[in-house]
C-alpha atoms as a PDB file:
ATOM      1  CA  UNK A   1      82.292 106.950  77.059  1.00  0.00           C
ATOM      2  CA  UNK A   2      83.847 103.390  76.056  1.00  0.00           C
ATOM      3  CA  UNK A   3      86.656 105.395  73.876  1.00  0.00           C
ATOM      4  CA  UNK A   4      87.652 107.132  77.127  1.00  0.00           C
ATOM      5  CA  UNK A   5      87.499 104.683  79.385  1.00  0.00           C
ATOM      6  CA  UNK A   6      89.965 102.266  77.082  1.00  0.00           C
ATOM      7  CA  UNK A   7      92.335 105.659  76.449  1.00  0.00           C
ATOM      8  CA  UNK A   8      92.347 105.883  80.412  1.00  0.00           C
ATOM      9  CA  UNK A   9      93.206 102.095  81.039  1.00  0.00           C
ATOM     10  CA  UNK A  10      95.947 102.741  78.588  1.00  0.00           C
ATOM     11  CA  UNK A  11      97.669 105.683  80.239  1.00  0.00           C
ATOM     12  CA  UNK A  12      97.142 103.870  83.638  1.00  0.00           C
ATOM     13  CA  UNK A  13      98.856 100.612  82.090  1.00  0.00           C
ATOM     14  CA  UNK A  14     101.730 102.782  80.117  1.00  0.00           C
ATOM     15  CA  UNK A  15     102.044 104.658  83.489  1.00  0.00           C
ATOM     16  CA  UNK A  16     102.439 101.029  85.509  1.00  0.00           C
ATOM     17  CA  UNK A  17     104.874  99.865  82.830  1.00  0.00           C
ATOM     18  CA  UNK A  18     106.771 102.750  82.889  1.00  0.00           C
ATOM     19  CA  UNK A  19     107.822 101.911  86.805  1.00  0.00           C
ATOM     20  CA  UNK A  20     111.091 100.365  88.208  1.00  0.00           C
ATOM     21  CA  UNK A  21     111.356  97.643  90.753  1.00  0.00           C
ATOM     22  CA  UNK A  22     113.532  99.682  92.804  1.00  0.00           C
ATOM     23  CA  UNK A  23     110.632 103.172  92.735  1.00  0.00           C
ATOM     24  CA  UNK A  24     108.374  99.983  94.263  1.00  0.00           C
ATOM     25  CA  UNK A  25     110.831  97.699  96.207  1.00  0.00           C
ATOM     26  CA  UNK A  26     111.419  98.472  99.886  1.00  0.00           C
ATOM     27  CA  UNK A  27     108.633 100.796 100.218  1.00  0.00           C
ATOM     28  CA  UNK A  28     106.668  99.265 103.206  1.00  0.00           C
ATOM     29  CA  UNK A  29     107.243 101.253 105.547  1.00  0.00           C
ATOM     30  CA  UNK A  30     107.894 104.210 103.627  1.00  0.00           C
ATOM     31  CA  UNK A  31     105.501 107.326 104.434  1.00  0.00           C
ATOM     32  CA  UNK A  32     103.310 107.986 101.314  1.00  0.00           C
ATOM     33  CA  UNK A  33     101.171 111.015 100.822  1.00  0.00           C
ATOM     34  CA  UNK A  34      97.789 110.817  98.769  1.00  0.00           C
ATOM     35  CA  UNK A  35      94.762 113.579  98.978  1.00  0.00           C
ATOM     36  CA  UNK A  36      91.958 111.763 100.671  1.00  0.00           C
ATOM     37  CA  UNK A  37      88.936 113.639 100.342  1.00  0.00           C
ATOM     38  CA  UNK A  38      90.972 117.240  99.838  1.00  0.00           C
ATOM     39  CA  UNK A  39      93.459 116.929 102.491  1.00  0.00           C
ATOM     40  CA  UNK A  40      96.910 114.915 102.324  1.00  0.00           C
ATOM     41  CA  UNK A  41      97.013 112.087 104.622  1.00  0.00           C
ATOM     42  CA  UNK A  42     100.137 109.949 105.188  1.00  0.00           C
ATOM     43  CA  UNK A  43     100.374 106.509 104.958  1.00  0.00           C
ATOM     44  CA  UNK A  44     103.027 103.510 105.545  1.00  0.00           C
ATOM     45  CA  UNK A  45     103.122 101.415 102.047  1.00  0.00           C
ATOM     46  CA  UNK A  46     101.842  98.469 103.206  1.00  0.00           C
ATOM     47  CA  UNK A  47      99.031 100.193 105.008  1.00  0.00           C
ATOM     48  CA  UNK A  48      98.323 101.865 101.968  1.00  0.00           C
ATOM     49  CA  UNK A  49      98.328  98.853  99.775  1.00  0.00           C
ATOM     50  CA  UNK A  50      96.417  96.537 101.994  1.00  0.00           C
ATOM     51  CA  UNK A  51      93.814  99.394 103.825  1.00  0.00           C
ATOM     52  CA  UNK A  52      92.837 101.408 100.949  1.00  0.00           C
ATOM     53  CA  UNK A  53      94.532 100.214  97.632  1.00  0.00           C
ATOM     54  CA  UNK A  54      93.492  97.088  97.163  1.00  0.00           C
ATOM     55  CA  UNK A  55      89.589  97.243  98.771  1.00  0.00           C
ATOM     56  CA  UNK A  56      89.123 100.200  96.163  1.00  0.00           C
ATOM     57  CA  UNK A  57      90.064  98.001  93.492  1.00  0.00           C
ATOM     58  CA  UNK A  58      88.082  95.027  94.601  1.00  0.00           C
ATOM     59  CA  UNK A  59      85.327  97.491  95.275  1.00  0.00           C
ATOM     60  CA  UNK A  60      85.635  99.057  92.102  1.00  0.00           C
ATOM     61  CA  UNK A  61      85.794  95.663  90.096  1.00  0.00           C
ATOM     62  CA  UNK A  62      83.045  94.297  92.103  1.00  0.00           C
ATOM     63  CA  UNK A  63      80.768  97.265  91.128  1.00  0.00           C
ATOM     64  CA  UNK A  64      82.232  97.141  87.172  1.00  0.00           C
ATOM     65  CA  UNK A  65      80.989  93.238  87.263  1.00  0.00           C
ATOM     66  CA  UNK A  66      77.795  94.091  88.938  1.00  0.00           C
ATOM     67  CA  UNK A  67      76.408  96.763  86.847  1.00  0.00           C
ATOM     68  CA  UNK A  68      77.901  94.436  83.348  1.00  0.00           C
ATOM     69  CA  UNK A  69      75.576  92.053  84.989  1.00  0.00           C
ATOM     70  CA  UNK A  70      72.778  93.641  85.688  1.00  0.00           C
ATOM     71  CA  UNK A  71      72.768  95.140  81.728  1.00  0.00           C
ATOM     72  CA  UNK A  72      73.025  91.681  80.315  1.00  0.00           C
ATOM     73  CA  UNK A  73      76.897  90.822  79.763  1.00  0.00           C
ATOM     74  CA  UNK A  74      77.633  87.300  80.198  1.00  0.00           C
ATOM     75  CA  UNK A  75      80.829  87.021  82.450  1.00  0.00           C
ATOM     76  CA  UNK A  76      81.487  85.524  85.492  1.00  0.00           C
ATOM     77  CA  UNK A  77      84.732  84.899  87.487  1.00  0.00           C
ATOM     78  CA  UNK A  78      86.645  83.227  84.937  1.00  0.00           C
ATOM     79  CA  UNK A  79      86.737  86.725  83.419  1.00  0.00           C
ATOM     80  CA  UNK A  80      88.286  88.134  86.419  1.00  0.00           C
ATOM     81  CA  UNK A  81      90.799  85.164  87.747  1.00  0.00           C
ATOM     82  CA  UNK A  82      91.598  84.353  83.858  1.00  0.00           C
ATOM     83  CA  UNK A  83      90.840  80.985  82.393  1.00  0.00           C
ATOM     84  CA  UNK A  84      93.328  78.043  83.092  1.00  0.00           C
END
């Protein structure tokens, strides 16, 4: 539902506040473990960012935008780069 989709951006952005520069800083080559389909899989931080973080986002907002589209919601990519 909308209600738990905004309570779930709000942990995620509480949770994002919550971090310190130095849990993030100096992480790039750091070996991170994540459960990819079940099983852990480890990762180098930059590899994780750029190979799998960031395309699920943009694949995530991509699909978000399409499917507000396709019902009729008038946004475009002002919405998503923020108006100047």
């Amino acid at each position: 539902s909308l209600a738990e989709l905004i309570a779930r951006v709000e942990k995620t952005n509480a949770f994002l506040e919550g971090l310190k520069p130095e849990q993030i800083n100096g992480k790039e080559g750091a070996d991170i473990t994540i459960q990819v389909m079940g099983k852990d899989q480890v990762f180098k931080g930059m590899a994780l960012l750029q190979n799998r973080a960031l395309p699920n986002f943009y694949f995530h907002s991509t699909t978000a935008y399409d499917m507000l589209r396709g019902n009729g919601v008038e946004i475009g990519k002002g919405n998503f780069m923020g108006r100047e």
